[in-house]
C-alpha atoms as a PDB file:
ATOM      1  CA  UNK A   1      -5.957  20.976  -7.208  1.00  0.00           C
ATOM      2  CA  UNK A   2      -8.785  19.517  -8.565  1.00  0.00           C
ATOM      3  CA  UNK A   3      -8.090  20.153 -12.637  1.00  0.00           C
ATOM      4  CA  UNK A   4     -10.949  18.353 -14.969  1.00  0.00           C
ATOM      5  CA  UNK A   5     -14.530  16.413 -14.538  1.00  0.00           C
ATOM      6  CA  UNK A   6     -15.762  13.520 -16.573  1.00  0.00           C
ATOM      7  CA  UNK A   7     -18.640  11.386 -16.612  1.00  0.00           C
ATOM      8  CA  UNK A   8     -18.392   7.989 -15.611  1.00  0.00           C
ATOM      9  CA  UNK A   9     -18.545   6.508 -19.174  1.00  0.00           C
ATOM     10  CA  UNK A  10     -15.571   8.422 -19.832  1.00  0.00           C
ATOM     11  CA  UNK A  11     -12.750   5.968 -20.186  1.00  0.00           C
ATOM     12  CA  UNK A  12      -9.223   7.670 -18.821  1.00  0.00           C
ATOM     13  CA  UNK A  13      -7.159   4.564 -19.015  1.00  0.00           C
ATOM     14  CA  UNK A  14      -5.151   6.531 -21.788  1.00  0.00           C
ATOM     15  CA  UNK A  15      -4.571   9.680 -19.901  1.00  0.00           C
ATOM     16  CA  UNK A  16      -3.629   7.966 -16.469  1.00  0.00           C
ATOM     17  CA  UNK A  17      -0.953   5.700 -18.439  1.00  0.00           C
ATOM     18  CA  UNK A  18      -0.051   9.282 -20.133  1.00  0.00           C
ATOM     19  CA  UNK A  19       0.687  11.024 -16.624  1.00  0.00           C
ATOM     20  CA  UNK A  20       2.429   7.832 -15.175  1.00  0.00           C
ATOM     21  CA  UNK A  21       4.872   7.935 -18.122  1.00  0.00           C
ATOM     22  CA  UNK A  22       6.028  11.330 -17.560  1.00  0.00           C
ATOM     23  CA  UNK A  23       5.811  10.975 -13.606  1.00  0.00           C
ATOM     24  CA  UNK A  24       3.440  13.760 -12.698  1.00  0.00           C
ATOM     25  CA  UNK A  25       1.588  13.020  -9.510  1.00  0.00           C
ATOM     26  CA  UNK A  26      -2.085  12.547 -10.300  1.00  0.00           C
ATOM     27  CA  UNK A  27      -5.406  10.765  -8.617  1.00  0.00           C
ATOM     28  CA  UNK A  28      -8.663   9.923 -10.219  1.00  0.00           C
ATOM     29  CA  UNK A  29     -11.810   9.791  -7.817  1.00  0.00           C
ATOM     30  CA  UNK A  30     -15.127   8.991  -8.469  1.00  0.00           C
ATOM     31  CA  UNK A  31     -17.411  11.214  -6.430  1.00  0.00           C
ATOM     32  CA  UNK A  32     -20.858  13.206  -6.789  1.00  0.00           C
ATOM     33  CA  UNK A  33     -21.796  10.969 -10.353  1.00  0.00           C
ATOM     34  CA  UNK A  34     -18.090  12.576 -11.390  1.00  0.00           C
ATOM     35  CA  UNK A  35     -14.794  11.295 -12.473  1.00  0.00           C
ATOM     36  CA  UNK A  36     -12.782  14.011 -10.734  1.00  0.00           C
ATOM     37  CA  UNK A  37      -8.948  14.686 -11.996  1.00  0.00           C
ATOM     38  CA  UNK A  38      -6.939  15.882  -9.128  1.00  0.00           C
ATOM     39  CA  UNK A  39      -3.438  17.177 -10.210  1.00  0.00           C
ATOM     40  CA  UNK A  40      -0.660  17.785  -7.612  1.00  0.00           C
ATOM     41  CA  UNK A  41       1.609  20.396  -9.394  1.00  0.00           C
ATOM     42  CA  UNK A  42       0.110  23.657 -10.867  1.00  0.00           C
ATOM     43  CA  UNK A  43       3.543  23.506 -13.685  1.00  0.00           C
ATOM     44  CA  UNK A  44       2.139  20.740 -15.456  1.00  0.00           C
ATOM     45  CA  UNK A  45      -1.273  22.695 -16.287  1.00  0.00           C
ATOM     46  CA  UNK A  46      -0.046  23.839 -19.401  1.00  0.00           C
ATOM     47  CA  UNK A  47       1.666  20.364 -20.917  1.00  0.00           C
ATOM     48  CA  UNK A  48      -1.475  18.639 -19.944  1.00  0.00           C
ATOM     49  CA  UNK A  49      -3.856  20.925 -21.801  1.00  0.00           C
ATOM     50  CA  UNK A  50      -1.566  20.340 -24.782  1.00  0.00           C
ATOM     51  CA  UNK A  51      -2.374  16.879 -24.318  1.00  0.00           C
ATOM     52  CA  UNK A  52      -6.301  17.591 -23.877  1.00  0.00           C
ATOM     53  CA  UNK A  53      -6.781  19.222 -26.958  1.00  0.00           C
ATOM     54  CA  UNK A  54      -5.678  16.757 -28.920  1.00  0.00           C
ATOM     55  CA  UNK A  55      -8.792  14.316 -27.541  1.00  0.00           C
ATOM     56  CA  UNK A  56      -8.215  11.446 -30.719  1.00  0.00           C
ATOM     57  CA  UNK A  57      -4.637  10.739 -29.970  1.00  0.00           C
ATOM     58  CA  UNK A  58      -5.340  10.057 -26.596  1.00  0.00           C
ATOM     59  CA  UNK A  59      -8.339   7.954 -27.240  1.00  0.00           C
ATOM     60  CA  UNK A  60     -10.532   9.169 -24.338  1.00  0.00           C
ATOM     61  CA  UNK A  61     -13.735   7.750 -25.708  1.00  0.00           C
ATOM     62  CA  UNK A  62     -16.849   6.267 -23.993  1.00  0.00           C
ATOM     63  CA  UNK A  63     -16.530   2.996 -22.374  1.00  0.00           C
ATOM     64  CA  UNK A  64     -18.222   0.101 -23.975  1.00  0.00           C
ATOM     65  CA  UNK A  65     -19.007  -3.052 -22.063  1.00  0.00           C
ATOM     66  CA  UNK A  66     -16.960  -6.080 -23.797  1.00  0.00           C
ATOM     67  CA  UNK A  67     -15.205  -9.116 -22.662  1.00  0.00           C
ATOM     68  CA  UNK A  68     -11.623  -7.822 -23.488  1.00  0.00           C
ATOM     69  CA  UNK A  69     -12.691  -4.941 -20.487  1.00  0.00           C
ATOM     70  CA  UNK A  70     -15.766  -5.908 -18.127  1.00  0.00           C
ATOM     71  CA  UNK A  71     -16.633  -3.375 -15.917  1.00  0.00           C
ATOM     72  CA  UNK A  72     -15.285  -5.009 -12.588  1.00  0.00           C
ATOM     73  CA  UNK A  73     -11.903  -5.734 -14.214  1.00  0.00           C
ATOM     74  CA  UNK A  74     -11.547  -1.769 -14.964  1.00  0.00           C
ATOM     75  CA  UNK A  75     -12.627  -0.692 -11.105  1.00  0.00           C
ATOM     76  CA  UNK A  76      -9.758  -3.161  -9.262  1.00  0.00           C
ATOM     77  CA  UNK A  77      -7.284  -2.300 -11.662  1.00  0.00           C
ATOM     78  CA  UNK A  78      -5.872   0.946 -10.093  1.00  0.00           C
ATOM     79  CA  UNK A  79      -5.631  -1.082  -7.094  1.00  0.00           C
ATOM     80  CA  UNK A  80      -4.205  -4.393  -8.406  1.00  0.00           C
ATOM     81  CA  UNK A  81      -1.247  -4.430  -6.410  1.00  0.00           C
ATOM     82  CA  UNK A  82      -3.120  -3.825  -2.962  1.00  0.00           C
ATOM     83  CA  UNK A  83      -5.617  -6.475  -4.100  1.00  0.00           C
ATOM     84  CA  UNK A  84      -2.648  -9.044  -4.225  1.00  0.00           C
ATOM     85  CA  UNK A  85      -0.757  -8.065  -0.660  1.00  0.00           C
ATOM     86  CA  UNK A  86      -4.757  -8.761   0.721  1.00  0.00           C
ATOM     87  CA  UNK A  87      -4.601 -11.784  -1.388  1.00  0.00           C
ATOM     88  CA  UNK A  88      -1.242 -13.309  -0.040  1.00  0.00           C
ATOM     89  CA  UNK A  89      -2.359 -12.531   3.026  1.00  0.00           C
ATOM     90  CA  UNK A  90      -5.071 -14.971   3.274  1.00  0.00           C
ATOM     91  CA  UNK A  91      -3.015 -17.648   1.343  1.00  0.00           C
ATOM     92  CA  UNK A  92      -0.710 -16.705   4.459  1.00  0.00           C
ATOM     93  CA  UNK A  93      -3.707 -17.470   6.743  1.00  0.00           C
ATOM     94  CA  UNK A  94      -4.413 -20.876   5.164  1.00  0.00           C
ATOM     95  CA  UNK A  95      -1.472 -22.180   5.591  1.00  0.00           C
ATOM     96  CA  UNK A  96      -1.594 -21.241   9.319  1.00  0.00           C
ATOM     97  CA  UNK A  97      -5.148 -22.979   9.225  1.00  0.00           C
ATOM     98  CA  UNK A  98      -4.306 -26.232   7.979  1.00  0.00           C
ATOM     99  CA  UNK A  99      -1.211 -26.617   9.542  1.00  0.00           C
ATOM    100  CA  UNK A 100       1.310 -26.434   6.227  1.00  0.00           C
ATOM    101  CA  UNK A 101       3.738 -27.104   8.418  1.00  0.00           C
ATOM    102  CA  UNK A 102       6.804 -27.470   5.539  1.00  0.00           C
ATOM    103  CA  UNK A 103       4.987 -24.357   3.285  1.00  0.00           C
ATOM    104  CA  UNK A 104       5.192 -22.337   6.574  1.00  0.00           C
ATOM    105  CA  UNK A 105       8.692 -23.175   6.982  1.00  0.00           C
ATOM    106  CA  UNK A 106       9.820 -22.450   3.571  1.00  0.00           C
ATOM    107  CA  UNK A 107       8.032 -18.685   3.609  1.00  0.00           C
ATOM    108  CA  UNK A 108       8.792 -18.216   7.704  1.00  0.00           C
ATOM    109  CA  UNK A 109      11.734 -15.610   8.304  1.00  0.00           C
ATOM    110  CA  UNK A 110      15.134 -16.933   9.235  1.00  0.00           C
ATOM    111  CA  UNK A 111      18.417 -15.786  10.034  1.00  0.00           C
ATOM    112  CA  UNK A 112      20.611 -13.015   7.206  1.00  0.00           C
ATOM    113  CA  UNK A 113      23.352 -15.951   8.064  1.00  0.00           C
ATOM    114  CA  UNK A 114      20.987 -19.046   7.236  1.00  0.00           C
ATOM    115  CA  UNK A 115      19.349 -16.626   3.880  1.00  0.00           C
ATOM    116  CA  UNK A 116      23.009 -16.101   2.277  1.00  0.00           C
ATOM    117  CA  UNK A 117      23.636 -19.366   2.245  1.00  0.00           C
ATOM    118  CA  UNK A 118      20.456 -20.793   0.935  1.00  0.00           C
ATOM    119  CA  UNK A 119      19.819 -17.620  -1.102  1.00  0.00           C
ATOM    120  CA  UNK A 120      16.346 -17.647   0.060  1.00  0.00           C
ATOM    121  CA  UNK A 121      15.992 -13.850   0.578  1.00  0.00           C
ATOM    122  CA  UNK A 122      12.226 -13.876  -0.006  1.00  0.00           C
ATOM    123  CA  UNK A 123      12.299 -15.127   3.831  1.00  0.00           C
ATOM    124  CA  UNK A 124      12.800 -11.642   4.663  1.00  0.00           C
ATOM    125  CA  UNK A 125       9.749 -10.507   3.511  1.00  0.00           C
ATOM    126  CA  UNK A 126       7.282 -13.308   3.059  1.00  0.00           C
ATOM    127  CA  UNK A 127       6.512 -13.634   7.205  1.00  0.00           C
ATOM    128  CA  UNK A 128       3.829 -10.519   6.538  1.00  0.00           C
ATOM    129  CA  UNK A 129       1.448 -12.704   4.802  1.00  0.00           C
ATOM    130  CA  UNK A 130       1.163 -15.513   7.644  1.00  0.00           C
ATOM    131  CA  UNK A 131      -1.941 -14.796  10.090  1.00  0.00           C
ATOM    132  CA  UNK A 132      -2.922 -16.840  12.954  1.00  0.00           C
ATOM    133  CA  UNK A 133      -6.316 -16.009  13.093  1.00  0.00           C
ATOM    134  CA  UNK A 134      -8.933 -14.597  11.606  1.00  0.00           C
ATOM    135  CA  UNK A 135      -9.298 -11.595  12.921  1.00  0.00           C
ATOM    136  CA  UNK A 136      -5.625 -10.966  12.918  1.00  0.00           C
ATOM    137  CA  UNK A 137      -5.826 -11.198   8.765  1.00  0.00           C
ATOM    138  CA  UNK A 138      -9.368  -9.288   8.950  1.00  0.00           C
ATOM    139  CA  UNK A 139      -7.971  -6.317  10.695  1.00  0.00           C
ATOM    140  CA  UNK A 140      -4.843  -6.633   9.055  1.00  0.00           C
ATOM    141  CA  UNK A 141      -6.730  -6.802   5.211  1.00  0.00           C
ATOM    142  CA  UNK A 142      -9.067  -4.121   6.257  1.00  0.00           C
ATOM    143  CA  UNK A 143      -6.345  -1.435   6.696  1.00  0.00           C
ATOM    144  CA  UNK A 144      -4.760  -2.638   3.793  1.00  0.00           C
ATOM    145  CA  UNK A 145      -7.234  -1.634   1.832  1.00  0.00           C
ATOM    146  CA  UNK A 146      -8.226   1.187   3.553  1.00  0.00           C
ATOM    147  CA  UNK A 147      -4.410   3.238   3.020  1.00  0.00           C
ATOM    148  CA  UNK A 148      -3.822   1.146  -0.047  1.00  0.00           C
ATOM    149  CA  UNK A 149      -6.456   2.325  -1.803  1.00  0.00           C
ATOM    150  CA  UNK A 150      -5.347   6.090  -0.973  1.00  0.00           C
ATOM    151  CA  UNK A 151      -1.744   5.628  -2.123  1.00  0.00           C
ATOM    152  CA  UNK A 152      -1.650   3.321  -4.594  1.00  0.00           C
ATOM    153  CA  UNK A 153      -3.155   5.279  -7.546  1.00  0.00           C
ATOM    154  CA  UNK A 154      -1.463   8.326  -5.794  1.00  0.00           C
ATOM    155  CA  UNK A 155       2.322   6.795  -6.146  1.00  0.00           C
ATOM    156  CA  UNK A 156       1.912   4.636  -9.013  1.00  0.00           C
ATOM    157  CA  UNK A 157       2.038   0.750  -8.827  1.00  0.00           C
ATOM    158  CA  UNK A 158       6.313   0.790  -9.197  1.00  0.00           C
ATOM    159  CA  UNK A 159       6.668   3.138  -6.076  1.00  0.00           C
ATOM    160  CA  UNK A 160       3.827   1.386  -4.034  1.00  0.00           C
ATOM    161  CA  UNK A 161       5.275  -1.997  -4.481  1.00  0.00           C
ATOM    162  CA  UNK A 162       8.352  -0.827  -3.569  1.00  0.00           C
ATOM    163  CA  UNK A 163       7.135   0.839  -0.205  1.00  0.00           C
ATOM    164  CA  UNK A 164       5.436  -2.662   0.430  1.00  0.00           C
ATOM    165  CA  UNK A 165       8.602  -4.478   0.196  1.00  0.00           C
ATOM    166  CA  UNK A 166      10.670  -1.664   2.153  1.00  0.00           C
ATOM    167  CA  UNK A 167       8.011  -1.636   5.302  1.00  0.00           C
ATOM    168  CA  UNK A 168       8.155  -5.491   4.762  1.00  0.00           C
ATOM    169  CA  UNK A 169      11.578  -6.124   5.164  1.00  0.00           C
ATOM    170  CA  UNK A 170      12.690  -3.418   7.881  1.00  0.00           C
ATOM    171  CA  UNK A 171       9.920  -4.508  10.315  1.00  0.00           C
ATOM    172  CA  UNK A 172      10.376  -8.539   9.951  1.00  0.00           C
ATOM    173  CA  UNK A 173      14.269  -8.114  10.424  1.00  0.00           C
ATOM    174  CA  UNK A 174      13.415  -5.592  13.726  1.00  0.00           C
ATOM    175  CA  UNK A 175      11.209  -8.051  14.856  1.00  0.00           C
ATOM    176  CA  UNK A 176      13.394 -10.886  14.473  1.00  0.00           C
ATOM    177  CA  UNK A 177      16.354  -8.782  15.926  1.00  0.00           C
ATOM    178  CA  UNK A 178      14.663  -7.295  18.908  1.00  0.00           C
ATOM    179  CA  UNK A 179      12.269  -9.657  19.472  1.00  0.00           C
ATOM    180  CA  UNK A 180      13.986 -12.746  19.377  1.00  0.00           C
ATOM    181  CA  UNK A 181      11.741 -15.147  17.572  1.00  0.00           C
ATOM    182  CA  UNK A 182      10.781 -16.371  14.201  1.00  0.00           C
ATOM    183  CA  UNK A 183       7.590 -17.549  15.112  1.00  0.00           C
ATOM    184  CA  UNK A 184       6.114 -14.007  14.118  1.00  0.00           C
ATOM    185  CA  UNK A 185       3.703 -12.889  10.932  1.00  0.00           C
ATOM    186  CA  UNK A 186       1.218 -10.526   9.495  1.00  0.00           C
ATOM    187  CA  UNK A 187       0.875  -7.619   7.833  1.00  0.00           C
ATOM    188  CA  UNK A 188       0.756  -4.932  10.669  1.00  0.00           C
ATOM    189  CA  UNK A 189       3.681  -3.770  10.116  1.00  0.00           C
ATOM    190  CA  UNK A 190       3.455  -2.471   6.511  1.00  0.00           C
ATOM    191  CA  UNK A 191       0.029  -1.365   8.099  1.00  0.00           C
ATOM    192  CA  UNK A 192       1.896   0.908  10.184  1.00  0.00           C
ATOM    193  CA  UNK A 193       4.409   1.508   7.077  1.00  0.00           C
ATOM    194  CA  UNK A 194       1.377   2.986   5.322  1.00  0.00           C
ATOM    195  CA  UNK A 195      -0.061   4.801   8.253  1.00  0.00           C
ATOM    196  CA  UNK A 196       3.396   6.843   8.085  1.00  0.00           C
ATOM    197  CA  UNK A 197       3.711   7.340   4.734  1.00  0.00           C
ATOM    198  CA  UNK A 198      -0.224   8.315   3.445  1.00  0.00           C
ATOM    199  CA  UNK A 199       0.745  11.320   7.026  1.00  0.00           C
ATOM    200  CA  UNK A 200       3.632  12.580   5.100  1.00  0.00           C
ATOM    201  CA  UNK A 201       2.447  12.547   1.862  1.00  0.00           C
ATOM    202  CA  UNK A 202      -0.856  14.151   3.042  1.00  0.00           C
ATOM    203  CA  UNK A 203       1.665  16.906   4.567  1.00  0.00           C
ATOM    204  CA  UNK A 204       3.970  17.504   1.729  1.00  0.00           C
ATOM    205  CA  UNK A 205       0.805  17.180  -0.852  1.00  0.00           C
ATOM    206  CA  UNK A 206      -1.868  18.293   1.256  1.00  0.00           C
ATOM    207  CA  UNK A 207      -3.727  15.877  -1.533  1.00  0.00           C
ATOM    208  CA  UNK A 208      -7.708  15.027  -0.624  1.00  0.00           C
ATOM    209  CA  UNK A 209      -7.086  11.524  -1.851  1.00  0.00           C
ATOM    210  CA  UNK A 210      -4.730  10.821   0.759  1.00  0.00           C
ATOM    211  CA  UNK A 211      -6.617  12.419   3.872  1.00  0.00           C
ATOM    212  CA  UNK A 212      -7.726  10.070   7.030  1.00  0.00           C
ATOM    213  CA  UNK A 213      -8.753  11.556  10.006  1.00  0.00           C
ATOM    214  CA  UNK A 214      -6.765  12.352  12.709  1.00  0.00           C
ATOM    215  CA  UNK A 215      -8.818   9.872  15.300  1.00  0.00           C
ATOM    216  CA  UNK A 216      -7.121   7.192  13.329  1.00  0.00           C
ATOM    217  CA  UNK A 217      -4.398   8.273  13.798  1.00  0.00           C
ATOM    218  CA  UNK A 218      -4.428   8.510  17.117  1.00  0.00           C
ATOM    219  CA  UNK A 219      -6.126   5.157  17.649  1.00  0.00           C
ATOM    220  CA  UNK A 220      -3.335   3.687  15.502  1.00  0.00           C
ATOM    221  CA  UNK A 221      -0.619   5.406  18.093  1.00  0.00           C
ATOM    222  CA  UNK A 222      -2.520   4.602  21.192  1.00  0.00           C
ATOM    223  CA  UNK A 223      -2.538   0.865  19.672  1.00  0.00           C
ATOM    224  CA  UNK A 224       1.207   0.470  19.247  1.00  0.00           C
ATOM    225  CA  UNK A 225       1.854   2.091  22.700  1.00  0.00           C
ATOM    226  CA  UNK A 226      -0.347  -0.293  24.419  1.00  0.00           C
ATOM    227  CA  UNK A 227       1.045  -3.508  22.478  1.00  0.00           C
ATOM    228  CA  UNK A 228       4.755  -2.046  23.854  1.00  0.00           C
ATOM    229  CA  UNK A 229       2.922  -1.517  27.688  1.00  0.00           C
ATOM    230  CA  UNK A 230       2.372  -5.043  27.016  1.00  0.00           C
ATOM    231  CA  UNK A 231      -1.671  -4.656  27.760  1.00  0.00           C
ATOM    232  CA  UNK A 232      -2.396  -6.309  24.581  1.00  0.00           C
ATOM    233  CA  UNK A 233      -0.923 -10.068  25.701  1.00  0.00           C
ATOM    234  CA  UNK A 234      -3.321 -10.422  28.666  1.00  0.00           C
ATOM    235  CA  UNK A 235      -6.341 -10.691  26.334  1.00  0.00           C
ATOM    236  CA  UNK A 236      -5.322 -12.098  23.147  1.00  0.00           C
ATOM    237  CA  UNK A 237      -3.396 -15.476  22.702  1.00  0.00           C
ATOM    238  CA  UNK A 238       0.358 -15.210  21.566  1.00  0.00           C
ATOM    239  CA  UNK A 239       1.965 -11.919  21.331  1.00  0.00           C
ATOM    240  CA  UNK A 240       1.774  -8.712  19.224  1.00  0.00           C
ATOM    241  CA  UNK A 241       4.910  -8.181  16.742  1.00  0.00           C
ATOM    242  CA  UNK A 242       5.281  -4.612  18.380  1.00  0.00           C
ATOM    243  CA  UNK A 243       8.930  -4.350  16.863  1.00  0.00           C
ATOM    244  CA  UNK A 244       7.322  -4.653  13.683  1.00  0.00           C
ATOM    245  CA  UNK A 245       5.040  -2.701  14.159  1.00  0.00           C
ATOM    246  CA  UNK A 246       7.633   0.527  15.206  1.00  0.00           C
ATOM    247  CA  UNK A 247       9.752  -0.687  12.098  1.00  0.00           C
ATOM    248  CA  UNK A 248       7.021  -0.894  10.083  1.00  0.00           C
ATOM    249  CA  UNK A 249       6.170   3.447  11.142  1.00  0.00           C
ATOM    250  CA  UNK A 250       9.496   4.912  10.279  1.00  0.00           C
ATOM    251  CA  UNK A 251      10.141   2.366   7.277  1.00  0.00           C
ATOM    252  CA  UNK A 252       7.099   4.193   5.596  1.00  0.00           C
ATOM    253  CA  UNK A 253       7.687   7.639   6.790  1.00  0.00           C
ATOM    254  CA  UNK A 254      10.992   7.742   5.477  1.00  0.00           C
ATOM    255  CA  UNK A 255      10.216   5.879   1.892  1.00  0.00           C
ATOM    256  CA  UNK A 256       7.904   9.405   1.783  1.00  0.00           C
ATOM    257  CA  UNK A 257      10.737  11.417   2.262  1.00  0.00           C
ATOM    258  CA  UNK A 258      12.215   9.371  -0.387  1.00  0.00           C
ATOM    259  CA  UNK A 259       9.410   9.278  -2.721  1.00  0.00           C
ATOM    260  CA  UNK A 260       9.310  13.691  -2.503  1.00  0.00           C
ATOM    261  CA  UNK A 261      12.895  14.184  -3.197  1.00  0.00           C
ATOM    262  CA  UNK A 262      12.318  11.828  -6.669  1.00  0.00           C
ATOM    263  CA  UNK A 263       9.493  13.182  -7.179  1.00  0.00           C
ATOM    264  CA  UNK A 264      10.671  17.317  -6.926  1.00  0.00           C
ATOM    265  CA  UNK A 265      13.991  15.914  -9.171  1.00  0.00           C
ATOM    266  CA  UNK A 266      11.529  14.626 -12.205  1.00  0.00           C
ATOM    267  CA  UNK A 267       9.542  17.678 -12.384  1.00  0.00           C
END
């Protein structure tokens, strides 16, 4: 429901840390000249109110340009953590491009066996940052940012990361297990990990911040059944991580279901 307005001076740092604190779902959008306050549970009306009226404790006062808080800072904060995946992602790419060839072995998945021996478990999970192209990390940072944007101020930057590292790890140890290489990388199958979970959450929430529309969703289906058809491999070089891809899907549908039952037990 949408709960409160404010102008676009108004700074609601304070009141966003206040509702992340006490776990109540909440999104901030900026739309017709408006900061609009969407709140997902109609029980928290009153608490929130309480906090409203007491405007000085909460320090919602006009933005002023400074150098401890420039503008462009403030805007990418709510989506820090997405900003860093895309980032990684094209450090991933570089070392693809310039042929890193010991960096992409040390961040390259390898065998559970091989990691508890070496203790080098971030193998399991770095793999989605290499690219090996550039459209591959184009198309892969575009959806990124797309979905991240919708769910990371929805969840909160503890939950997202953690959905991240969930879709990560369950579609580069599918791959490796199903598809029988290492040579595999990118980010398409948290892609698909946040396809799944912005559907769910859009069900359970029915939130405006997290709606896409259905076409691509559809296109995103039709994709990952024509990459298992094996279509795909006749017009691009290499082949498409479709086992991630699949992992990546019910990794993120069922970190929703997750992050609903937390969420119902906090309020």
């Amino acid at each position: 429901m949408l709960f409160a307005e404010y102008p676009l001076s108004q700074d609601l740092s304070a009141l966003s840390r206040k509702l992340n604190e006490r776990n109540i779902p909440h999104r901030f959008t900026e739309e017709d000249g408006v900061q609009k306050f969407w709140l997902l549970d109609e029980r928290h009306i009153e608490e929130i109110n309480a906090w409203l009226n007491d405007i000085e404790s909460l320090k919602l006062e006009a933005a002023r340009p400074s150098a401890q808080s420039p503008r462009r800072l403030i805007e990418i904060l709510p989506y820090l953590v997405t900003f860093t995946i895309i980032l990684c992602g094209v450090l991933g790419y570089l070392v693809i491009f310039f042929e890193a060839r010991a960096l992409k072995i040390s961040v390259m998945f390898a065998p559970l066996e091989y990691i508890a021996s070496t203790g080098q478990v971030w193998r399991l999970v770095t793999p989605a940052f290499l690219h090996f192209g550039v459209m591959h990390i184009l198309f892969n940072a575009l959806w990124i940012w797309e979905v991240g944007k919708r769910l990371e101020p929805f969840m909160g930057k503890v939950h997202y990361f953690g959905l991240f590292l969930v879709c990560a790890l369950v579609s580069n140890i599918l791959q490796y297990s199903l598809g029988g290489s290492l040579n595999f990388g990118g980010l398409s199958g948290v892609v698909y990990g946040y396809f799944g979970c912005v559907f769910m959450l859009h069900r359970f929430y029915r939130h405006p911040g997290l709606f896409m529309p259905p076409g691509i969703y559809i296109f995103m289906m039709v994709w990952l059944a024509v990459g298992f058809a094996g279509f795909i491999d006749f017009f691009i070089a290499g082949s498409i991580a479709n086992w991630a891809h699949l992992g990546g899907l019910v990794a993120g549908v069922i970190y929703a279901g997750i992050y609903r039952t937390l969420n119902s037990k906090r309020s």
